[in-house]
PDB file of N, CA and C in Angstrom:
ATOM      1  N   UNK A   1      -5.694 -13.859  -1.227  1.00  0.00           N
ATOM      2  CA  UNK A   1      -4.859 -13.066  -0.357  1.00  0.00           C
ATOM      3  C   UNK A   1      -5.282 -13.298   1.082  1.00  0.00           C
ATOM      4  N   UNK A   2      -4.264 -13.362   1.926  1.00  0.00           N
ATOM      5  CA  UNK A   2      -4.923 -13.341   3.345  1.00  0.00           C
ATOM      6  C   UNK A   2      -4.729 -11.933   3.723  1.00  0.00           C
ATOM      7  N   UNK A   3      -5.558 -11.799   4.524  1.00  0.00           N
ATOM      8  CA  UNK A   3      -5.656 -10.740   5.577  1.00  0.00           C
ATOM      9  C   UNK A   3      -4.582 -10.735   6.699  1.00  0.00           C
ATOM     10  N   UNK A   4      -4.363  -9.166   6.812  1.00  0.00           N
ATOM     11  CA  UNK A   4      -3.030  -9.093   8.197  1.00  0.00           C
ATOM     12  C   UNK A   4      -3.637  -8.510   8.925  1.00  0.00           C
ATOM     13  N   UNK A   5      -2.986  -8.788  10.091  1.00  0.00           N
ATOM     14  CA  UNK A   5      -3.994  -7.789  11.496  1.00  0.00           C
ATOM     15  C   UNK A   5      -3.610  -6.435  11.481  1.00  0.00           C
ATOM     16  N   UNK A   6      -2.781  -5.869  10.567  1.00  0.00           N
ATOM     17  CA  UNK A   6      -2.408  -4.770  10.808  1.00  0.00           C
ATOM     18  C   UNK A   6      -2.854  -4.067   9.707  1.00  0.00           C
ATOM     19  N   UNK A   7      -3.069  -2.587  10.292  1.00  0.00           N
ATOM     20  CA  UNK A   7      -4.032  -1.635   9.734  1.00  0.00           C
ATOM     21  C   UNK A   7      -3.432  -0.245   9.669  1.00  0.00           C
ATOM     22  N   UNK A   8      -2.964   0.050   8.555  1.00  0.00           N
ATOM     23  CA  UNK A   8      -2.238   1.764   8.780  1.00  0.00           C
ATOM     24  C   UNK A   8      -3.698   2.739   8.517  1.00  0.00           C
ATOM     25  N   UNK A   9      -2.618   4.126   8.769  1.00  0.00           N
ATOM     26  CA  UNK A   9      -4.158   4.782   8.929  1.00  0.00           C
ATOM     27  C   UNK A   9      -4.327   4.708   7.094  1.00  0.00           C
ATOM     28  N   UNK A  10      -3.811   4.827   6.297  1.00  0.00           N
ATOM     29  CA  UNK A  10      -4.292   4.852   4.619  1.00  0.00           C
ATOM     30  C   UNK A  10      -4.167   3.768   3.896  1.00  0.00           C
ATOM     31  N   UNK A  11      -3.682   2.853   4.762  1.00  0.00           N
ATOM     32  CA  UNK A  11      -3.735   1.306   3.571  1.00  0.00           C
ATOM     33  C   UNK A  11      -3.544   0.561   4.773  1.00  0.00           C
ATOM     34  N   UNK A  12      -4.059  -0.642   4.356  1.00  0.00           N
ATOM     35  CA  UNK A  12      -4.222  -2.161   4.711  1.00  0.00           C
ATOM     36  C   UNK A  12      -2.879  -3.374   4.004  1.00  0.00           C
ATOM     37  N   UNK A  13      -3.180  -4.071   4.760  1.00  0.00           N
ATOM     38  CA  UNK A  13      -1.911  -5.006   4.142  1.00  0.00           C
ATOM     39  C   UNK A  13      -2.425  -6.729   3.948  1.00  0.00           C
ATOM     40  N   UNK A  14      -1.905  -7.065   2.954  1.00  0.00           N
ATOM     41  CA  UNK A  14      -2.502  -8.454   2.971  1.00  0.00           C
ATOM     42  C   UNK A  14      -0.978  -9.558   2.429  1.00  0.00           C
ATOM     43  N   UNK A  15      -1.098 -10.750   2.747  1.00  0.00           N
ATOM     44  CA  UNK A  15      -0.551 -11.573   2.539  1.00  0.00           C
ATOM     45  C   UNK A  15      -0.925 -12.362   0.953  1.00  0.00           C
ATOM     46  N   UNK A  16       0.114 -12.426   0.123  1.00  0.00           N
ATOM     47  CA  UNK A  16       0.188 -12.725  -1.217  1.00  0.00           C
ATOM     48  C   UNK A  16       0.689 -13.934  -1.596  1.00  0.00           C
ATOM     49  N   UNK A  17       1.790 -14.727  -1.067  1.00  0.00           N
ATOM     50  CA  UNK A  17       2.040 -15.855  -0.614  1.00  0.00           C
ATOM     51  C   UNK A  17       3.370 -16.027   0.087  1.00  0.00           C
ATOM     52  N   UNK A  18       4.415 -16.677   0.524  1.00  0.00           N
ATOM     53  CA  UNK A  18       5.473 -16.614   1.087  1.00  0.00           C
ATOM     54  C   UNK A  18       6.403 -15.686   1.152  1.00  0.00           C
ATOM     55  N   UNK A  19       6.310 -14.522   1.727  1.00  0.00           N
ATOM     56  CA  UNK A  19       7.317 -13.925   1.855  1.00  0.00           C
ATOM     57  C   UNK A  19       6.951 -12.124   1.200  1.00  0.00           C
ATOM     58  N   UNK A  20       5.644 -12.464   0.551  1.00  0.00           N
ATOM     59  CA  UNK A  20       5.364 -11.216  -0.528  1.00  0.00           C
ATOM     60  C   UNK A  20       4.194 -10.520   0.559  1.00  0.00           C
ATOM     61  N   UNK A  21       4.177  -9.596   0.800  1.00  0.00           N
ATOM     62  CA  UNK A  21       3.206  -8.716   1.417  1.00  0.00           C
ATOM     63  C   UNK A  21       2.747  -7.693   0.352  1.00  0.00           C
ATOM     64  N   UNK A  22       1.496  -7.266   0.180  1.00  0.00           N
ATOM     65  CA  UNK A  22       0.759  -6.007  -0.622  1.00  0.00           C
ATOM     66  C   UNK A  22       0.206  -5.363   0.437  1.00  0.00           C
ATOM     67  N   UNK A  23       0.829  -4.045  -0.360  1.00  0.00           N
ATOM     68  CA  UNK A  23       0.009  -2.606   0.572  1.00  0.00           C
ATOM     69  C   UNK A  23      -1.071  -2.331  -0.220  1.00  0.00           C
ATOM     70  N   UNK A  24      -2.263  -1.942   0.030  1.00  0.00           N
ATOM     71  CA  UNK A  24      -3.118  -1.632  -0.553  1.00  0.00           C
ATOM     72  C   UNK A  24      -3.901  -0.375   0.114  1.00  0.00           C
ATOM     73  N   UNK A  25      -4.744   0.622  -0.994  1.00  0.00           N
ATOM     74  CA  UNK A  25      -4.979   1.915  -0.050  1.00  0.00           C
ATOM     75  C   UNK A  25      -6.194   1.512   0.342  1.00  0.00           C
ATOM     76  N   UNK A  26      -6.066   2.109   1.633  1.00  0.00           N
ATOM     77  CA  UNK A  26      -7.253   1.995   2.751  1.00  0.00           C
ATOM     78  C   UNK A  26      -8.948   2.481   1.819  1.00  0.00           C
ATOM     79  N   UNK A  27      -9.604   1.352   2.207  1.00  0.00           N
ATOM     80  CA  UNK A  27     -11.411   1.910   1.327  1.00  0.00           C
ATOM     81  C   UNK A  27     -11.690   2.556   2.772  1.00  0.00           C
ATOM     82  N   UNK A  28     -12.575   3.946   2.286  1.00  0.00           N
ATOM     83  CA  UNK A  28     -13.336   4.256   3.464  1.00  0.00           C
ATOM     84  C   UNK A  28     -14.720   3.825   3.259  1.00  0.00           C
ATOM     85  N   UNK A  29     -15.237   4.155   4.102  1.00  0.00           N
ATOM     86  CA  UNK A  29     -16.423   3.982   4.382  1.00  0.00           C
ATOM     87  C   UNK A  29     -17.688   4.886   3.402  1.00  0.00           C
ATOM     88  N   UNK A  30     -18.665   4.541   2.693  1.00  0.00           N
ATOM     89  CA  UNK A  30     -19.320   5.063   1.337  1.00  0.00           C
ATOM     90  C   UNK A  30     -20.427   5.953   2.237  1.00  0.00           C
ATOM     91  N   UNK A  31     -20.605   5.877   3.593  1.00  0.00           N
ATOM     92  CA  UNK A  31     -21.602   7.050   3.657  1.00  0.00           C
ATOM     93  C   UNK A  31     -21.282   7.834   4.510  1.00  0.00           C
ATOM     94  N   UNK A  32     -20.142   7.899   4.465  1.00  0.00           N
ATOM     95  CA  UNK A  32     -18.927   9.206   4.793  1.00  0.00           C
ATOM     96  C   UNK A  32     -18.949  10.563   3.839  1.00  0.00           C
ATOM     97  N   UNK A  33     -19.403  11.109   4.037  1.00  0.00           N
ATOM     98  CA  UNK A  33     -19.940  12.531   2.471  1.00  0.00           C
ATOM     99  C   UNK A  33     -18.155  12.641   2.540  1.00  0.00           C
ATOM    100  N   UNK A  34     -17.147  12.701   2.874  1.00  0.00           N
ATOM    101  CA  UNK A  34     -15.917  13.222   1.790  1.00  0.00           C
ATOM    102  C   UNK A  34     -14.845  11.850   1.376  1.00  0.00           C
ATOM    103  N   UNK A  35     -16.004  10.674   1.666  1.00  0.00           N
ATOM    104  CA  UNK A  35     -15.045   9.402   1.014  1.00  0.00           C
ATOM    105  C   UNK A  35     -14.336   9.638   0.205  1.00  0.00           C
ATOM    106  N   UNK A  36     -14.459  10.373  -0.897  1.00  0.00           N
ATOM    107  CA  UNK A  36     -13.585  10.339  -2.318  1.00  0.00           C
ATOM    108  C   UNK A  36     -12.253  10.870  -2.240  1.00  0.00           C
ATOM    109  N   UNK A  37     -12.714  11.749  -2.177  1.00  0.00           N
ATOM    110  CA  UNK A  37     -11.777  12.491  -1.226  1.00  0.00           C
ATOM    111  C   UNK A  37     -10.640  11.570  -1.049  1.00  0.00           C
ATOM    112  N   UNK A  38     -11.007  11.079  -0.158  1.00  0.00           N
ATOM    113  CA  UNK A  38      -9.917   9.886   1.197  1.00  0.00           C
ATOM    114  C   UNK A  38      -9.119   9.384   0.301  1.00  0.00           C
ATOM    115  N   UNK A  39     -10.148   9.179  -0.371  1.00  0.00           N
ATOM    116  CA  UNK A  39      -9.241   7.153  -1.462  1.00  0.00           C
ATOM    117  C   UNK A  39      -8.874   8.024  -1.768  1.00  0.00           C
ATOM    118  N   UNK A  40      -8.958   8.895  -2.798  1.00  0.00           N
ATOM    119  CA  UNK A  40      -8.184   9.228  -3.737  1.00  0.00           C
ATOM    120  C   UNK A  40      -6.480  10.214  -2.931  1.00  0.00           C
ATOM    121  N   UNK A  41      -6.705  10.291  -1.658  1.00  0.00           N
ATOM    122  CA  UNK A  41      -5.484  10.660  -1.056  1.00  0.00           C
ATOM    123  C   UNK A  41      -4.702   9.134  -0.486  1.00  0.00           C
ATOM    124  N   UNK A  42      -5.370   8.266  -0.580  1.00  0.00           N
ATOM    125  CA  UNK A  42      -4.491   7.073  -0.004  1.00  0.00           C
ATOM    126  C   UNK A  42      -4.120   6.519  -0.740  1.00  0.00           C
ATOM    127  N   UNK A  43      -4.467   6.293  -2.304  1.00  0.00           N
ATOM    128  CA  UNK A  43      -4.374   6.186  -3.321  1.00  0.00           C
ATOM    129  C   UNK A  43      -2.453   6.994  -4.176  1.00  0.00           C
ATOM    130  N   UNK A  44      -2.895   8.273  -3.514  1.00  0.00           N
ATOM    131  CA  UNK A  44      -1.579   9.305  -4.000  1.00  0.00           C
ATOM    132  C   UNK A  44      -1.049   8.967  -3.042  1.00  0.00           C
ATOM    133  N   UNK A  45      -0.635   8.546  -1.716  1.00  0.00           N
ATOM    134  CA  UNK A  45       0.452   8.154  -0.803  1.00  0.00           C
ATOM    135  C   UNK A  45       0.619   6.782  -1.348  1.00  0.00           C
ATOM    136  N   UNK A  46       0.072   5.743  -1.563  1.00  0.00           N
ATOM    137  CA  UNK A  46       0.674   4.723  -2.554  1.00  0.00           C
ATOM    138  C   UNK A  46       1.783   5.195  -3.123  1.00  0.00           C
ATOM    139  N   UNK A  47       1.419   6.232  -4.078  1.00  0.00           N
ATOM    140  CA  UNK A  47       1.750   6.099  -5.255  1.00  0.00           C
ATOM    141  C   UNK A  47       3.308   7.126  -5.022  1.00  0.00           C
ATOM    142  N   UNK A  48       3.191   7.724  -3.739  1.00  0.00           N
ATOM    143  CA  UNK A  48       4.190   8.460  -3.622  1.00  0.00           C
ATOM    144  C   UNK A  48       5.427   7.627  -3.086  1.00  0.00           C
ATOM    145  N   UNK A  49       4.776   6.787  -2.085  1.00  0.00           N
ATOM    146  CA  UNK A  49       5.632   5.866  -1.255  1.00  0.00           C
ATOM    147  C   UNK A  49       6.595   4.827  -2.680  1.00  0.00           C
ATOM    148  N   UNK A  50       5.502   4.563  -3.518  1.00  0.00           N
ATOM    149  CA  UNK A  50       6.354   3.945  -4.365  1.00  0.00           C
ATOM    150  C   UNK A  50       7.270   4.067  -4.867  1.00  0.00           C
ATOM    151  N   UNK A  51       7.263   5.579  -5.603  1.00  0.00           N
ATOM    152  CA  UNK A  51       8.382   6.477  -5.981  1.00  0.00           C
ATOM    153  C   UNK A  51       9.691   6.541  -5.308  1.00  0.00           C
ATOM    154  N   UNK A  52       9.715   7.097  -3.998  1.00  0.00           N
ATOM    155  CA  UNK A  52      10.680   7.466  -2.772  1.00  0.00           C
ATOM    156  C   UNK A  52      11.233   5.898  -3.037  1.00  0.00           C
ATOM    157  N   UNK A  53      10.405   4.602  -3.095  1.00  0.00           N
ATOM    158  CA  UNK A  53      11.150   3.028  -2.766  1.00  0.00           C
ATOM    159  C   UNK A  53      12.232   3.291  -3.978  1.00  0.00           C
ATOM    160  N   UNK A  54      11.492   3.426  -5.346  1.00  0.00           N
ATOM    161  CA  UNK A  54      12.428   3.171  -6.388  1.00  0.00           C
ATOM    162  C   UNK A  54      13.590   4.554  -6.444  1.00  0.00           C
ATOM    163  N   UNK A  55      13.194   5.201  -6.043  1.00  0.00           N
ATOM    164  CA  UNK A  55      14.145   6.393  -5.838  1.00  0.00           C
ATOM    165  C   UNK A  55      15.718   5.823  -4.865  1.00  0.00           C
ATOM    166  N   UNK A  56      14.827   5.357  -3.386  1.00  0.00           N
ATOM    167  CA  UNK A  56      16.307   4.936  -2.942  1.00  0.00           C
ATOM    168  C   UNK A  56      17.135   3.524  -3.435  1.00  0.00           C
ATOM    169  N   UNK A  57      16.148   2.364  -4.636  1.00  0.00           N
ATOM    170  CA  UNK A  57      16.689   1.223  -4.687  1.00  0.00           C
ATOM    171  C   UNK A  57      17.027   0.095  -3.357  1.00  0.00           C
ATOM    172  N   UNK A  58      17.638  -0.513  -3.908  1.00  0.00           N
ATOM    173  CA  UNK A  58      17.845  -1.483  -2.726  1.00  0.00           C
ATOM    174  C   UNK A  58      18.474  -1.431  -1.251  1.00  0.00           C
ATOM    175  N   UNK A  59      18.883  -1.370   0.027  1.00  0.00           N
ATOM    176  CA  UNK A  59      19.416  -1.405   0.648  1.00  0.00           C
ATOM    177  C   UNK A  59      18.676  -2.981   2.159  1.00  0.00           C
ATOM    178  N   UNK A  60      19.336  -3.099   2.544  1.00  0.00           N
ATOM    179  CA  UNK A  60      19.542  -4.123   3.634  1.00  0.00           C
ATOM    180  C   UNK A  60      18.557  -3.663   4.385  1.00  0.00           C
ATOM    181  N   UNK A  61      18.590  -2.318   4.896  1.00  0.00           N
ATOM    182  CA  UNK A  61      17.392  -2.123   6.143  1.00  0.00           C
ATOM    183  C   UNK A  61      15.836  -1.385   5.408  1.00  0.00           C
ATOM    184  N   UNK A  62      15.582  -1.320   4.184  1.00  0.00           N
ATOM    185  CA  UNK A  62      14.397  -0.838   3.443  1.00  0.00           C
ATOM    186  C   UNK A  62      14.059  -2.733   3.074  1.00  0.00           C
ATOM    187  N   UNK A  63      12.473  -2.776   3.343  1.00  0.00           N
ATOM    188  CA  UNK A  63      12.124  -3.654   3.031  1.00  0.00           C
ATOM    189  C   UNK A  63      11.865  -3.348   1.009  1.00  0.00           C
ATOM    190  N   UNK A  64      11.837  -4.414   0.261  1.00  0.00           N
ATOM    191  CA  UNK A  64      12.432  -4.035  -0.966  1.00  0.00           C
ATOM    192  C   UNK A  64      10.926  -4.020  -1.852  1.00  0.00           C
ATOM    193  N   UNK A  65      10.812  -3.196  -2.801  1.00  0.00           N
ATOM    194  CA  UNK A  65       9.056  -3.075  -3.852  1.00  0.00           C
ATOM    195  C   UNK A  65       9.540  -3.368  -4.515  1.00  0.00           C
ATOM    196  N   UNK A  66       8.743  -4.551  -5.192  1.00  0.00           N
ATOM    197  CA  UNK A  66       8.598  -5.214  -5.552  1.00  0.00           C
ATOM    198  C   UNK A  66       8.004  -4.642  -7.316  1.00  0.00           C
ATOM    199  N   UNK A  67       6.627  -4.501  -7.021  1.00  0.00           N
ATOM    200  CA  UNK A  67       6.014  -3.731  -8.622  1.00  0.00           C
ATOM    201  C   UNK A  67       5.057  -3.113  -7.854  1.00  0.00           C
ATOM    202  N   UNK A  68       4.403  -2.153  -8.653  1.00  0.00           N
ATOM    203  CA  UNK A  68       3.288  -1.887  -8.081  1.00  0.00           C
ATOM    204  C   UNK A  68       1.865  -2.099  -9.310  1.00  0.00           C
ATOM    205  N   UNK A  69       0.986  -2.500  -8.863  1.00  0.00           N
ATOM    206  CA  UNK A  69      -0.057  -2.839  -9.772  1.00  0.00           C
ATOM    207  C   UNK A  69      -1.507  -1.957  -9.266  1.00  0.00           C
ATOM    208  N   UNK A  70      -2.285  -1.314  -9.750  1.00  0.00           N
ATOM    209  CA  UNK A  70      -3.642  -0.846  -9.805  1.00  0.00           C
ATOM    210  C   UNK A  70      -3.383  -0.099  -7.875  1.00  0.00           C
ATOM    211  N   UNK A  71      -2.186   0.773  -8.005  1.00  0.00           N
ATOM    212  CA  UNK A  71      -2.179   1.526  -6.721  1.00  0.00           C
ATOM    213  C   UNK A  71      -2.218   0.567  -5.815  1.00  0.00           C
ATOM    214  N   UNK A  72      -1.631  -0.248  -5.847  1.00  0.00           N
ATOM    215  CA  UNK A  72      -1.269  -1.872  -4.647  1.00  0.00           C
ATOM    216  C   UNK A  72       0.237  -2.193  -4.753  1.00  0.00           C
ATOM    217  N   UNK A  73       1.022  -1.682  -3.753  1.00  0.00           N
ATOM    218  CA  UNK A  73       2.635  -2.041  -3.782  1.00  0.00           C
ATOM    219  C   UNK A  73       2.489  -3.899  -3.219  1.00  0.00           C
ATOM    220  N   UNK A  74       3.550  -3.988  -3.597  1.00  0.00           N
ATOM    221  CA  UNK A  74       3.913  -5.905  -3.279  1.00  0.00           C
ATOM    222  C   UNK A  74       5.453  -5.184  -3.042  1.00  0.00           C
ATOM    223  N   UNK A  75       5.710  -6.152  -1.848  1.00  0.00           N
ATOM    224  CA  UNK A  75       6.686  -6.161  -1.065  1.00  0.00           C
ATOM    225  C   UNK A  75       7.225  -7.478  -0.639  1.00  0.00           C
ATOM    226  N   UNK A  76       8.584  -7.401  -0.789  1.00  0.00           N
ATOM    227  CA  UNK A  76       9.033  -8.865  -0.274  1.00  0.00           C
ATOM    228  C   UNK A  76       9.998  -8.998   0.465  1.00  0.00           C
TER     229      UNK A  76
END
């Protein structure tokens, strides 16, 4: 996967190969005392965002999800 320069505040994004982008939830930092916490909320915005995609289906101006695998959307 490559790396993108861009950084949301709960997930990261990486390049998958032509055209496919993955969201993935943001890791915090392990000697942060409420890390778990975190992931496991960036983790549930994944998982919410995913929903709302398949909820509205396809349209022209929504970029389109793809699948989602181990709380990691792919986008194309």
């Amino acid at each position: 996967m490559e790396p993108l320069t861009y950084l949301g505040s709960t997930s990261q994004f990486s390049r998958i190969g032509p055209g496919v982008i993955v969201k993935s939830p943001m890791k915090v930092w392990t000697g942060y005392s409420n890390h778990k916490k975190l992931e496991e909320e960036n983790a549930s915005a994944i998982d919410i965002e995913q929903r709302i995609l398949k909820q509205l289906g396809r349209h022209r101006r929504i970029v389109p999800f793809v699948y989602l695998f181990n709380d990691i959307i792919a986008a194309s």
